[in-house]
PDB file of N, CA and C in Angstrom:
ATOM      1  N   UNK A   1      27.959   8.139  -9.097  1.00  0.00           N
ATOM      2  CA  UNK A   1      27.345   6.911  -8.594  1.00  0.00           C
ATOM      3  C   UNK A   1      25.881   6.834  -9.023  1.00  0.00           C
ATOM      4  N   UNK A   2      25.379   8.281  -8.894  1.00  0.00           N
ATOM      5  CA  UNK A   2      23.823   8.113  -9.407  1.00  0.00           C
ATOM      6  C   UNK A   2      23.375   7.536 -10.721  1.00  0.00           C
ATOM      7  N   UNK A   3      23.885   7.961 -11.699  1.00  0.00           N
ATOM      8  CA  UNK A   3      23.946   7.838 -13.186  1.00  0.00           C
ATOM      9  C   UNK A   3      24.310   6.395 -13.513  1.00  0.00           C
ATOM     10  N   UNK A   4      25.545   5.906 -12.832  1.00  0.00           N
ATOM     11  CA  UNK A   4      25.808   4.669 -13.214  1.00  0.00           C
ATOM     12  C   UNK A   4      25.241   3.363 -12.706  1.00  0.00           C
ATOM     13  N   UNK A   5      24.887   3.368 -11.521  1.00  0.00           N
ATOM     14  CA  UNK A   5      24.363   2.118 -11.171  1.00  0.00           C
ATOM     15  C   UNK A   5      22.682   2.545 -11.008  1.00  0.00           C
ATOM     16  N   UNK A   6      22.152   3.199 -11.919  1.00  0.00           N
ATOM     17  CA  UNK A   6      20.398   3.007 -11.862  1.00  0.00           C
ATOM     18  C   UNK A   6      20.404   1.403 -12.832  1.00  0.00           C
ATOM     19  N   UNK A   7      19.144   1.326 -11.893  1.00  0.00           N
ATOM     20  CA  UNK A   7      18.812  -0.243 -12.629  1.00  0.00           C
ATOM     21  C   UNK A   7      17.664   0.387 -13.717  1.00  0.00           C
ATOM     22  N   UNK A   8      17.595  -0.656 -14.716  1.00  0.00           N
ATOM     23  CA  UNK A   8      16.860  -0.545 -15.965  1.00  0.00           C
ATOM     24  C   UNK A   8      15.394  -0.457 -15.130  1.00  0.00           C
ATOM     25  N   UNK A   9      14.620   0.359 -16.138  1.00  0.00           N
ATOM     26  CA  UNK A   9      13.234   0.764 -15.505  1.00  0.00           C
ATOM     27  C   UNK A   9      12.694  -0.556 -14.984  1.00  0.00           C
ATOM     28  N   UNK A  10      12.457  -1.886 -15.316  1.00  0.00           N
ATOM     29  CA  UNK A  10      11.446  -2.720 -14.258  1.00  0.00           C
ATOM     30  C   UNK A  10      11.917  -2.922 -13.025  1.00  0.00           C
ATOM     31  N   UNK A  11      13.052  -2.399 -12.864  1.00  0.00           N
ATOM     32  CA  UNK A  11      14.208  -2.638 -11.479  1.00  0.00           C
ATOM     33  C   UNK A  11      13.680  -1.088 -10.850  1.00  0.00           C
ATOM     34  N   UNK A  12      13.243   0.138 -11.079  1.00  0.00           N
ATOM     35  CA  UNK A  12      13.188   1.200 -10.221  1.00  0.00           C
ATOM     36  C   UNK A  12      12.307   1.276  -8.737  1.00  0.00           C
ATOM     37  N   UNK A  13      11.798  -0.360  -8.407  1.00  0.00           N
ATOM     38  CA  UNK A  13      11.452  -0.265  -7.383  1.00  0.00           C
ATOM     39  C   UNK A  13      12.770  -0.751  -6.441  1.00  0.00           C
ATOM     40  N   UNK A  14      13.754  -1.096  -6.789  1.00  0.00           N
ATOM     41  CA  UNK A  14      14.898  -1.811  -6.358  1.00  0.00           C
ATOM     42  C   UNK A  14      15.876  -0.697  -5.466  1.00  0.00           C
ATOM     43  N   UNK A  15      15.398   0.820  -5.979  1.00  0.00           N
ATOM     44  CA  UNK A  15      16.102   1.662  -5.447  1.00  0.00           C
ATOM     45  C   UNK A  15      15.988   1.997  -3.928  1.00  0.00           C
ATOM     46  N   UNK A  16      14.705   1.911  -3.765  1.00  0.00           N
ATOM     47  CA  UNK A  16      14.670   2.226  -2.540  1.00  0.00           C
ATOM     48  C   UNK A  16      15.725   1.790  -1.334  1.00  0.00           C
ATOM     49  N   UNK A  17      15.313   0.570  -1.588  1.00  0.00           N
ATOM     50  CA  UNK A  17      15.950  -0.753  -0.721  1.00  0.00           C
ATOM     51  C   UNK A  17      17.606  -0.413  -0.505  1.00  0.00           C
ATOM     52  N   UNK A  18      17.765  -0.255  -1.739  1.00  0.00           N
ATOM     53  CA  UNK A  18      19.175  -0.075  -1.939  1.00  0.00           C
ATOM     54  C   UNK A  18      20.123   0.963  -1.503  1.00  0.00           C
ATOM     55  N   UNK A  19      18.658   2.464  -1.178  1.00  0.00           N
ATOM     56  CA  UNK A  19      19.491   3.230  -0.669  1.00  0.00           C
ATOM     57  C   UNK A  19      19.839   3.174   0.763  1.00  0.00           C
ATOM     58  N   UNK A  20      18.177   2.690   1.033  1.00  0.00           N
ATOM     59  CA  UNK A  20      18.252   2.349   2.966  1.00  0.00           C
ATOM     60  C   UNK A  20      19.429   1.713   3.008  1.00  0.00           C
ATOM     61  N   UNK A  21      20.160   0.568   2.375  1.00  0.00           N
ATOM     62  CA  UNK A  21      21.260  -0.346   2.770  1.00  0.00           C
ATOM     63  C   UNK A  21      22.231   0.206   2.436  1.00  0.00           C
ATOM     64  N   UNK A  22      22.671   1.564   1.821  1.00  0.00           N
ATOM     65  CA  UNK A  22      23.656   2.555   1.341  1.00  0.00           C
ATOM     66  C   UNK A  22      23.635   3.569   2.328  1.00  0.00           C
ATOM     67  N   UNK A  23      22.411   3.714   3.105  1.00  0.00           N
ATOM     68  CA  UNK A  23      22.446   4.941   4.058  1.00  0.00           C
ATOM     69  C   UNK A  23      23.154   4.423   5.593  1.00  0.00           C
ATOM     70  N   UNK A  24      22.896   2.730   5.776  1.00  0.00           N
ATOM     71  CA  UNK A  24      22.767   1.776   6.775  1.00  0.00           C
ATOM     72  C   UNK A  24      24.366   1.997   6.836  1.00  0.00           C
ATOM     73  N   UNK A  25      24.588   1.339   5.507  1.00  0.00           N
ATOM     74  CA  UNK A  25      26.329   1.196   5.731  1.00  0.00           C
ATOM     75  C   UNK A  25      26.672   2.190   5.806  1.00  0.00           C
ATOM     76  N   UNK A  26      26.673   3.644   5.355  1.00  0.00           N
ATOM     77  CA  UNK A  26      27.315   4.850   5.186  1.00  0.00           C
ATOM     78  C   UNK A  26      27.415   5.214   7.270  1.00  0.00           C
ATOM     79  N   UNK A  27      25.961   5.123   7.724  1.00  0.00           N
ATOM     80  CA  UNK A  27      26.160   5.033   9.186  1.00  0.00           C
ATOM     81  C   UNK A  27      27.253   4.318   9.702  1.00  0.00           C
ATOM     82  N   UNK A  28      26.993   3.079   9.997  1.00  0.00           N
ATOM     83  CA  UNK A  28      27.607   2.358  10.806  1.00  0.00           C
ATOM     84  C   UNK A  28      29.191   2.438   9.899  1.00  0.00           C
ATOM     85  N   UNK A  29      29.757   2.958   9.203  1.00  0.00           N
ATOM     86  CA  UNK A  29      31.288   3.034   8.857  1.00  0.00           C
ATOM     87  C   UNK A  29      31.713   4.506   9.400  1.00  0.00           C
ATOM     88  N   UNK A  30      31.160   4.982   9.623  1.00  0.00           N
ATOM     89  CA  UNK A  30      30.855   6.743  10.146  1.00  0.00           C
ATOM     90  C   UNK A  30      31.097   6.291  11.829  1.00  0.00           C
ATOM     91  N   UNK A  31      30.330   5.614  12.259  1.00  0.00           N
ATOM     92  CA  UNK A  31      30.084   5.241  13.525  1.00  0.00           C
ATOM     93  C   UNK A  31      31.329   4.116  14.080  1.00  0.00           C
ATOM     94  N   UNK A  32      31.800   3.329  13.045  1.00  0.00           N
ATOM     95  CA  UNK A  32      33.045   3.110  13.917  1.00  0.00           C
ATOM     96  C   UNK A  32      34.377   3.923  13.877  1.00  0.00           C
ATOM     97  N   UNK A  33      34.285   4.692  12.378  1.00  0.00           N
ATOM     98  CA  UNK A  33      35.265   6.025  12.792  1.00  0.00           C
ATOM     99  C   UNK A  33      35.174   6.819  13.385  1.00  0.00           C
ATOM    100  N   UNK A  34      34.132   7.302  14.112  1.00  0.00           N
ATOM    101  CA  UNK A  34      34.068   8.299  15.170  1.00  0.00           C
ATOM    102  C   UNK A  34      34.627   7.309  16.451  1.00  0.00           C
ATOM    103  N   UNK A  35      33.943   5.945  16.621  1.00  0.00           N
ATOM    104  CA  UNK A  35      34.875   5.645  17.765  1.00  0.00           C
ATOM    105  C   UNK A  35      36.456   4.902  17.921  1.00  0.00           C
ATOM    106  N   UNK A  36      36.362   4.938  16.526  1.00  0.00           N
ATOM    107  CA  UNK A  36      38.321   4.747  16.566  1.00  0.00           C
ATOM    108  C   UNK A  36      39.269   5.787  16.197  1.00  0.00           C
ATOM    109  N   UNK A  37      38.696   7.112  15.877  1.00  0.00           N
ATOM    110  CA  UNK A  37      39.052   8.254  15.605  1.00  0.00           C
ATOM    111  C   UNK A  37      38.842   9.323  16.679  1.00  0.00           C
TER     112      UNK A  37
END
């Protein structure tokens, strides 16, 4: 995943953002399988 979706260098401020909203979702899909699991 790392390798393939980097954005072209004028985009490397884009990452950040992108991971908070990759870390956001990775939570809250974690968080409704713990409570339906």
């Amino acid at each position: 995943m790392g390798c393939c979706n980097q954005p072209p260098k004028g985009g490397s401020t884009e990452i950040k953002p992108l991971l908070k909203a990759f870390g956001v979702m990775l939570a809250v899909i974690l968080l409704i399988a713990w409570i339906f699991g």
